[in-house]
PDB file of N, CA and C in Angstrom:
ATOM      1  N   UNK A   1     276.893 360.655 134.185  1.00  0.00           N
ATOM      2  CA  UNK A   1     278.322 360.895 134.106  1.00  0.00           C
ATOM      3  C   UNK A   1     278.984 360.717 135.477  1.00  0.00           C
ATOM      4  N   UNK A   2     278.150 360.952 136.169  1.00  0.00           N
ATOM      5  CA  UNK A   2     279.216 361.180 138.009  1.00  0.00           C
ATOM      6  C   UNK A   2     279.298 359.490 138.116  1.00  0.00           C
ATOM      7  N   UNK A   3     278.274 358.677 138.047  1.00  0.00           N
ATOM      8  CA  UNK A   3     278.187 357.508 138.253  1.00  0.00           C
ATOM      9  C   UNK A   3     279.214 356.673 137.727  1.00  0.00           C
ATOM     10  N   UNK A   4     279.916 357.273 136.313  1.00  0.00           N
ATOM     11  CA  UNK A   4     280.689 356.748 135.263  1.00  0.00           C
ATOM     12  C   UNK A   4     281.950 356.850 136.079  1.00  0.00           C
ATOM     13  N   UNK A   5     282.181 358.054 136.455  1.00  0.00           N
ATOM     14  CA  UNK A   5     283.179 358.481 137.318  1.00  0.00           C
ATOM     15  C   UNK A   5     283.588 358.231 138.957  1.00  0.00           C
ATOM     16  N   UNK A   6     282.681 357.495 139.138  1.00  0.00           N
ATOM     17  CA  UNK A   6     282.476 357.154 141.107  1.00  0.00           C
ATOM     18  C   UNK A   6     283.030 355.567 140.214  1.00  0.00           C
ATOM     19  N   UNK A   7     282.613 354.929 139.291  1.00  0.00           N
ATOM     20  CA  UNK A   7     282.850 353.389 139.256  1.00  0.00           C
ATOM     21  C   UNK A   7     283.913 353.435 138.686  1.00  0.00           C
ATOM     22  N   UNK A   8     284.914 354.387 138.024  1.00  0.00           N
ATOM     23  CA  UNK A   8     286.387 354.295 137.273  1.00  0.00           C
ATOM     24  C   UNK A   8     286.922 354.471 138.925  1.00  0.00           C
ATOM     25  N   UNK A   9     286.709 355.062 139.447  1.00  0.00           N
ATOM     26  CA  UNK A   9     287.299 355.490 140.750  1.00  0.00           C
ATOM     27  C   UNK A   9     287.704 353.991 141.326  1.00  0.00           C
ATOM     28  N   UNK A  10     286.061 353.581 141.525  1.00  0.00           N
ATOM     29  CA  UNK A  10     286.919 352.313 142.405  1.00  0.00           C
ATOM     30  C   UNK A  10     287.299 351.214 141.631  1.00  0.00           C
ATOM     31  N   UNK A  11     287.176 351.056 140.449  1.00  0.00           N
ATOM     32  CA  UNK A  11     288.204 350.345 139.763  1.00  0.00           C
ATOM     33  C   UNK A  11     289.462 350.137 139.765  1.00  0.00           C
ATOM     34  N   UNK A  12     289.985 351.711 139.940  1.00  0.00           N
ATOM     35  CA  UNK A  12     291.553 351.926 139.928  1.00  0.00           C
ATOM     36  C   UNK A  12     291.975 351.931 141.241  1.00  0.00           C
ATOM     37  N   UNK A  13     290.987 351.886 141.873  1.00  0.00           N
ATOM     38  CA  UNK A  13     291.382 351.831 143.446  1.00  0.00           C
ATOM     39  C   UNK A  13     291.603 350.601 143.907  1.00  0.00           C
ATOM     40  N   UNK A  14     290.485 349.597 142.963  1.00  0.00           N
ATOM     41  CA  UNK A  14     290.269 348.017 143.265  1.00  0.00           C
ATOM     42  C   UNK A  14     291.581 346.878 142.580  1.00  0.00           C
ATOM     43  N   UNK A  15     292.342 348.329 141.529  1.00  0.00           N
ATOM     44  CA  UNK A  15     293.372 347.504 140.868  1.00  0.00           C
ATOM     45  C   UNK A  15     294.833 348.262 141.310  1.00  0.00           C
ATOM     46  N   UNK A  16     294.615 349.335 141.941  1.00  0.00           N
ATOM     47  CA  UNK A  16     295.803 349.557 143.208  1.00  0.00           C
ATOM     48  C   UNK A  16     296.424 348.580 144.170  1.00  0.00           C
ATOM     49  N   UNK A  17     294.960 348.683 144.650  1.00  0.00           N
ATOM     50  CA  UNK A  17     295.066 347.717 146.361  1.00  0.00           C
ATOM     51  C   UNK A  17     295.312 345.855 145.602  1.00  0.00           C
ATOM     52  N   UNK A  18     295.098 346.001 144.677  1.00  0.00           N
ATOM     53  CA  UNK A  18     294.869 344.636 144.249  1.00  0.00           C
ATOM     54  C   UNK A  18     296.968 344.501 143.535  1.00  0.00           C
ATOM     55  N   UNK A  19     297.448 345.068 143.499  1.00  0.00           N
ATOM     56  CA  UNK A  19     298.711 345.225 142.484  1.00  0.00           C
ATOM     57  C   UNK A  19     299.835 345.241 143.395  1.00  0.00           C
ATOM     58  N   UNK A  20     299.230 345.152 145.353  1.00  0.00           N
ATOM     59  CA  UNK A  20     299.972 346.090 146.343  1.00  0.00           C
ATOM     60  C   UNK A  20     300.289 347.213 146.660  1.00  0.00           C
ATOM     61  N   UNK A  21     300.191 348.255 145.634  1.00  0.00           N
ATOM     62  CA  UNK A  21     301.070 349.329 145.901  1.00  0.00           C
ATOM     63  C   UNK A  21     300.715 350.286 147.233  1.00  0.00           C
ATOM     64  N   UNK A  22     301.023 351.279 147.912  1.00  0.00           N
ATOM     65  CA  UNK A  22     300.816 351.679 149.192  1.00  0.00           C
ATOM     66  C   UNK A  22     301.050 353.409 148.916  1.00  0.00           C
ATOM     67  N   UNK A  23     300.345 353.976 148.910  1.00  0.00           N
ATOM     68  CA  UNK A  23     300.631 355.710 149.257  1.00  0.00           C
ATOM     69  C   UNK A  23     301.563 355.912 150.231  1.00  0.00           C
ATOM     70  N   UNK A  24     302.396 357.059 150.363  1.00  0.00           N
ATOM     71  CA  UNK A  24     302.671 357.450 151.399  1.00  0.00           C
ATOM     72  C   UNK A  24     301.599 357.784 152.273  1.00  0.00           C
ATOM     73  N   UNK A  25     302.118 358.133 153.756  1.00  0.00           N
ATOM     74  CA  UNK A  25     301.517 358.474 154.682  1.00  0.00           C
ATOM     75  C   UNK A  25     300.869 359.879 154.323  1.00  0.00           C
ATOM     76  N   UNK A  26     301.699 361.000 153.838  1.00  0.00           N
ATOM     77  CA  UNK A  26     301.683 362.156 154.206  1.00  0.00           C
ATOM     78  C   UNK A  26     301.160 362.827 152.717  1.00  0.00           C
ATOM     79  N   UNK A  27     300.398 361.800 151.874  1.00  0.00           N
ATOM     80  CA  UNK A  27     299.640 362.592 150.712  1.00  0.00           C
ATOM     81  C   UNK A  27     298.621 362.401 151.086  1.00  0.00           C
ATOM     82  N   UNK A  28     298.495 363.693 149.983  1.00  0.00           N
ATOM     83  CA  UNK A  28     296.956 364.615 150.445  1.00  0.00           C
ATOM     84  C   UNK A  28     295.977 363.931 149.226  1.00  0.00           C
ATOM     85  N   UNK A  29     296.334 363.518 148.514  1.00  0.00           N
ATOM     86  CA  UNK A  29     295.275 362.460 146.939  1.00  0.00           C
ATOM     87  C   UNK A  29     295.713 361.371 147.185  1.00  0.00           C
ATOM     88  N   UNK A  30     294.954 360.323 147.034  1.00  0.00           N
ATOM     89  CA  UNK A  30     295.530 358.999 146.801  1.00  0.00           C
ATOM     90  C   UNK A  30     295.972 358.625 145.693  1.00  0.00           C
ATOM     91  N   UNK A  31     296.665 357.806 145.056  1.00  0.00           N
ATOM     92  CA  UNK A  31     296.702 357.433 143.542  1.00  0.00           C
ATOM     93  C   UNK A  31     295.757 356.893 142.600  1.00  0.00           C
ATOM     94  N   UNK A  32     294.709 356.566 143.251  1.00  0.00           N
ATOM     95  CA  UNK A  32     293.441 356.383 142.815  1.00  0.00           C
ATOM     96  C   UNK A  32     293.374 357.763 142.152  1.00  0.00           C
ATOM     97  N   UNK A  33     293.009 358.387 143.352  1.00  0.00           N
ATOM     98  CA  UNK A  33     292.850 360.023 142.839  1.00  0.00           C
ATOM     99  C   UNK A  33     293.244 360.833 141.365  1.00  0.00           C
ATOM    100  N   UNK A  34     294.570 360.773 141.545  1.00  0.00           N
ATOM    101  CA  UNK A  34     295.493 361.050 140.964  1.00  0.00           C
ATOM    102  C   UNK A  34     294.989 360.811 139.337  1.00  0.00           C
ATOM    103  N   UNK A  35     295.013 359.308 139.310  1.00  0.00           N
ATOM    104  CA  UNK A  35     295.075 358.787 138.251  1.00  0.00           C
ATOM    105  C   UNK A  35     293.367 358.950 137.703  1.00  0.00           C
ATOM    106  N   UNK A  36     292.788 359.131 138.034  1.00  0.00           N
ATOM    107  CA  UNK A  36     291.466 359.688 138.015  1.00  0.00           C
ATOM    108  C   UNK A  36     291.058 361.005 137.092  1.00  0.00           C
ATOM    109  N   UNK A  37     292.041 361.863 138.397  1.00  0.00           N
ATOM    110  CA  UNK A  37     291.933 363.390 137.115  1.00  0.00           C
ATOM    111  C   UNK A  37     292.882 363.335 136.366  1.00  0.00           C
ATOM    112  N   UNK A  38     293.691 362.876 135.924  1.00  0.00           N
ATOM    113  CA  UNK A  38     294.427 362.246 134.979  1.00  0.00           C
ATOM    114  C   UNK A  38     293.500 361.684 133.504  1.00  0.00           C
ATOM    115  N   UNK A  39     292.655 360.984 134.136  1.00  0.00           N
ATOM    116  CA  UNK A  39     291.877 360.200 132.525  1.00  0.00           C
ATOM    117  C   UNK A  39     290.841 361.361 132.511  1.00  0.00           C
ATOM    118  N   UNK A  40     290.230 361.951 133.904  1.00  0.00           N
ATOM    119  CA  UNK A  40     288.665 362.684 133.680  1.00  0.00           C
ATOM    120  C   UNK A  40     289.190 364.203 132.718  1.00  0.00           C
TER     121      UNK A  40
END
């Protein structure tokens, strides 16, 4: 299960950075993150 969850991670991370979008400076989760415990 963690494994399931480390590879959704960088998926959404790989289709963030891939889409442009940019965090602010001054958050504490990334949107990776976010969207992460969101589906988990």
């Amino acid at each position: 299960m963690e494994e399931q969850i480390i590879a959704l991670y960088c998926l959404l991370d790989d289709y963030i950075l891939s889409i442009g979008y940019k965090d602010w400076p001054n958050t504490k989760l990334s949107t990776a993150e976010m969207m992460l415990i969101n589906l988990v």
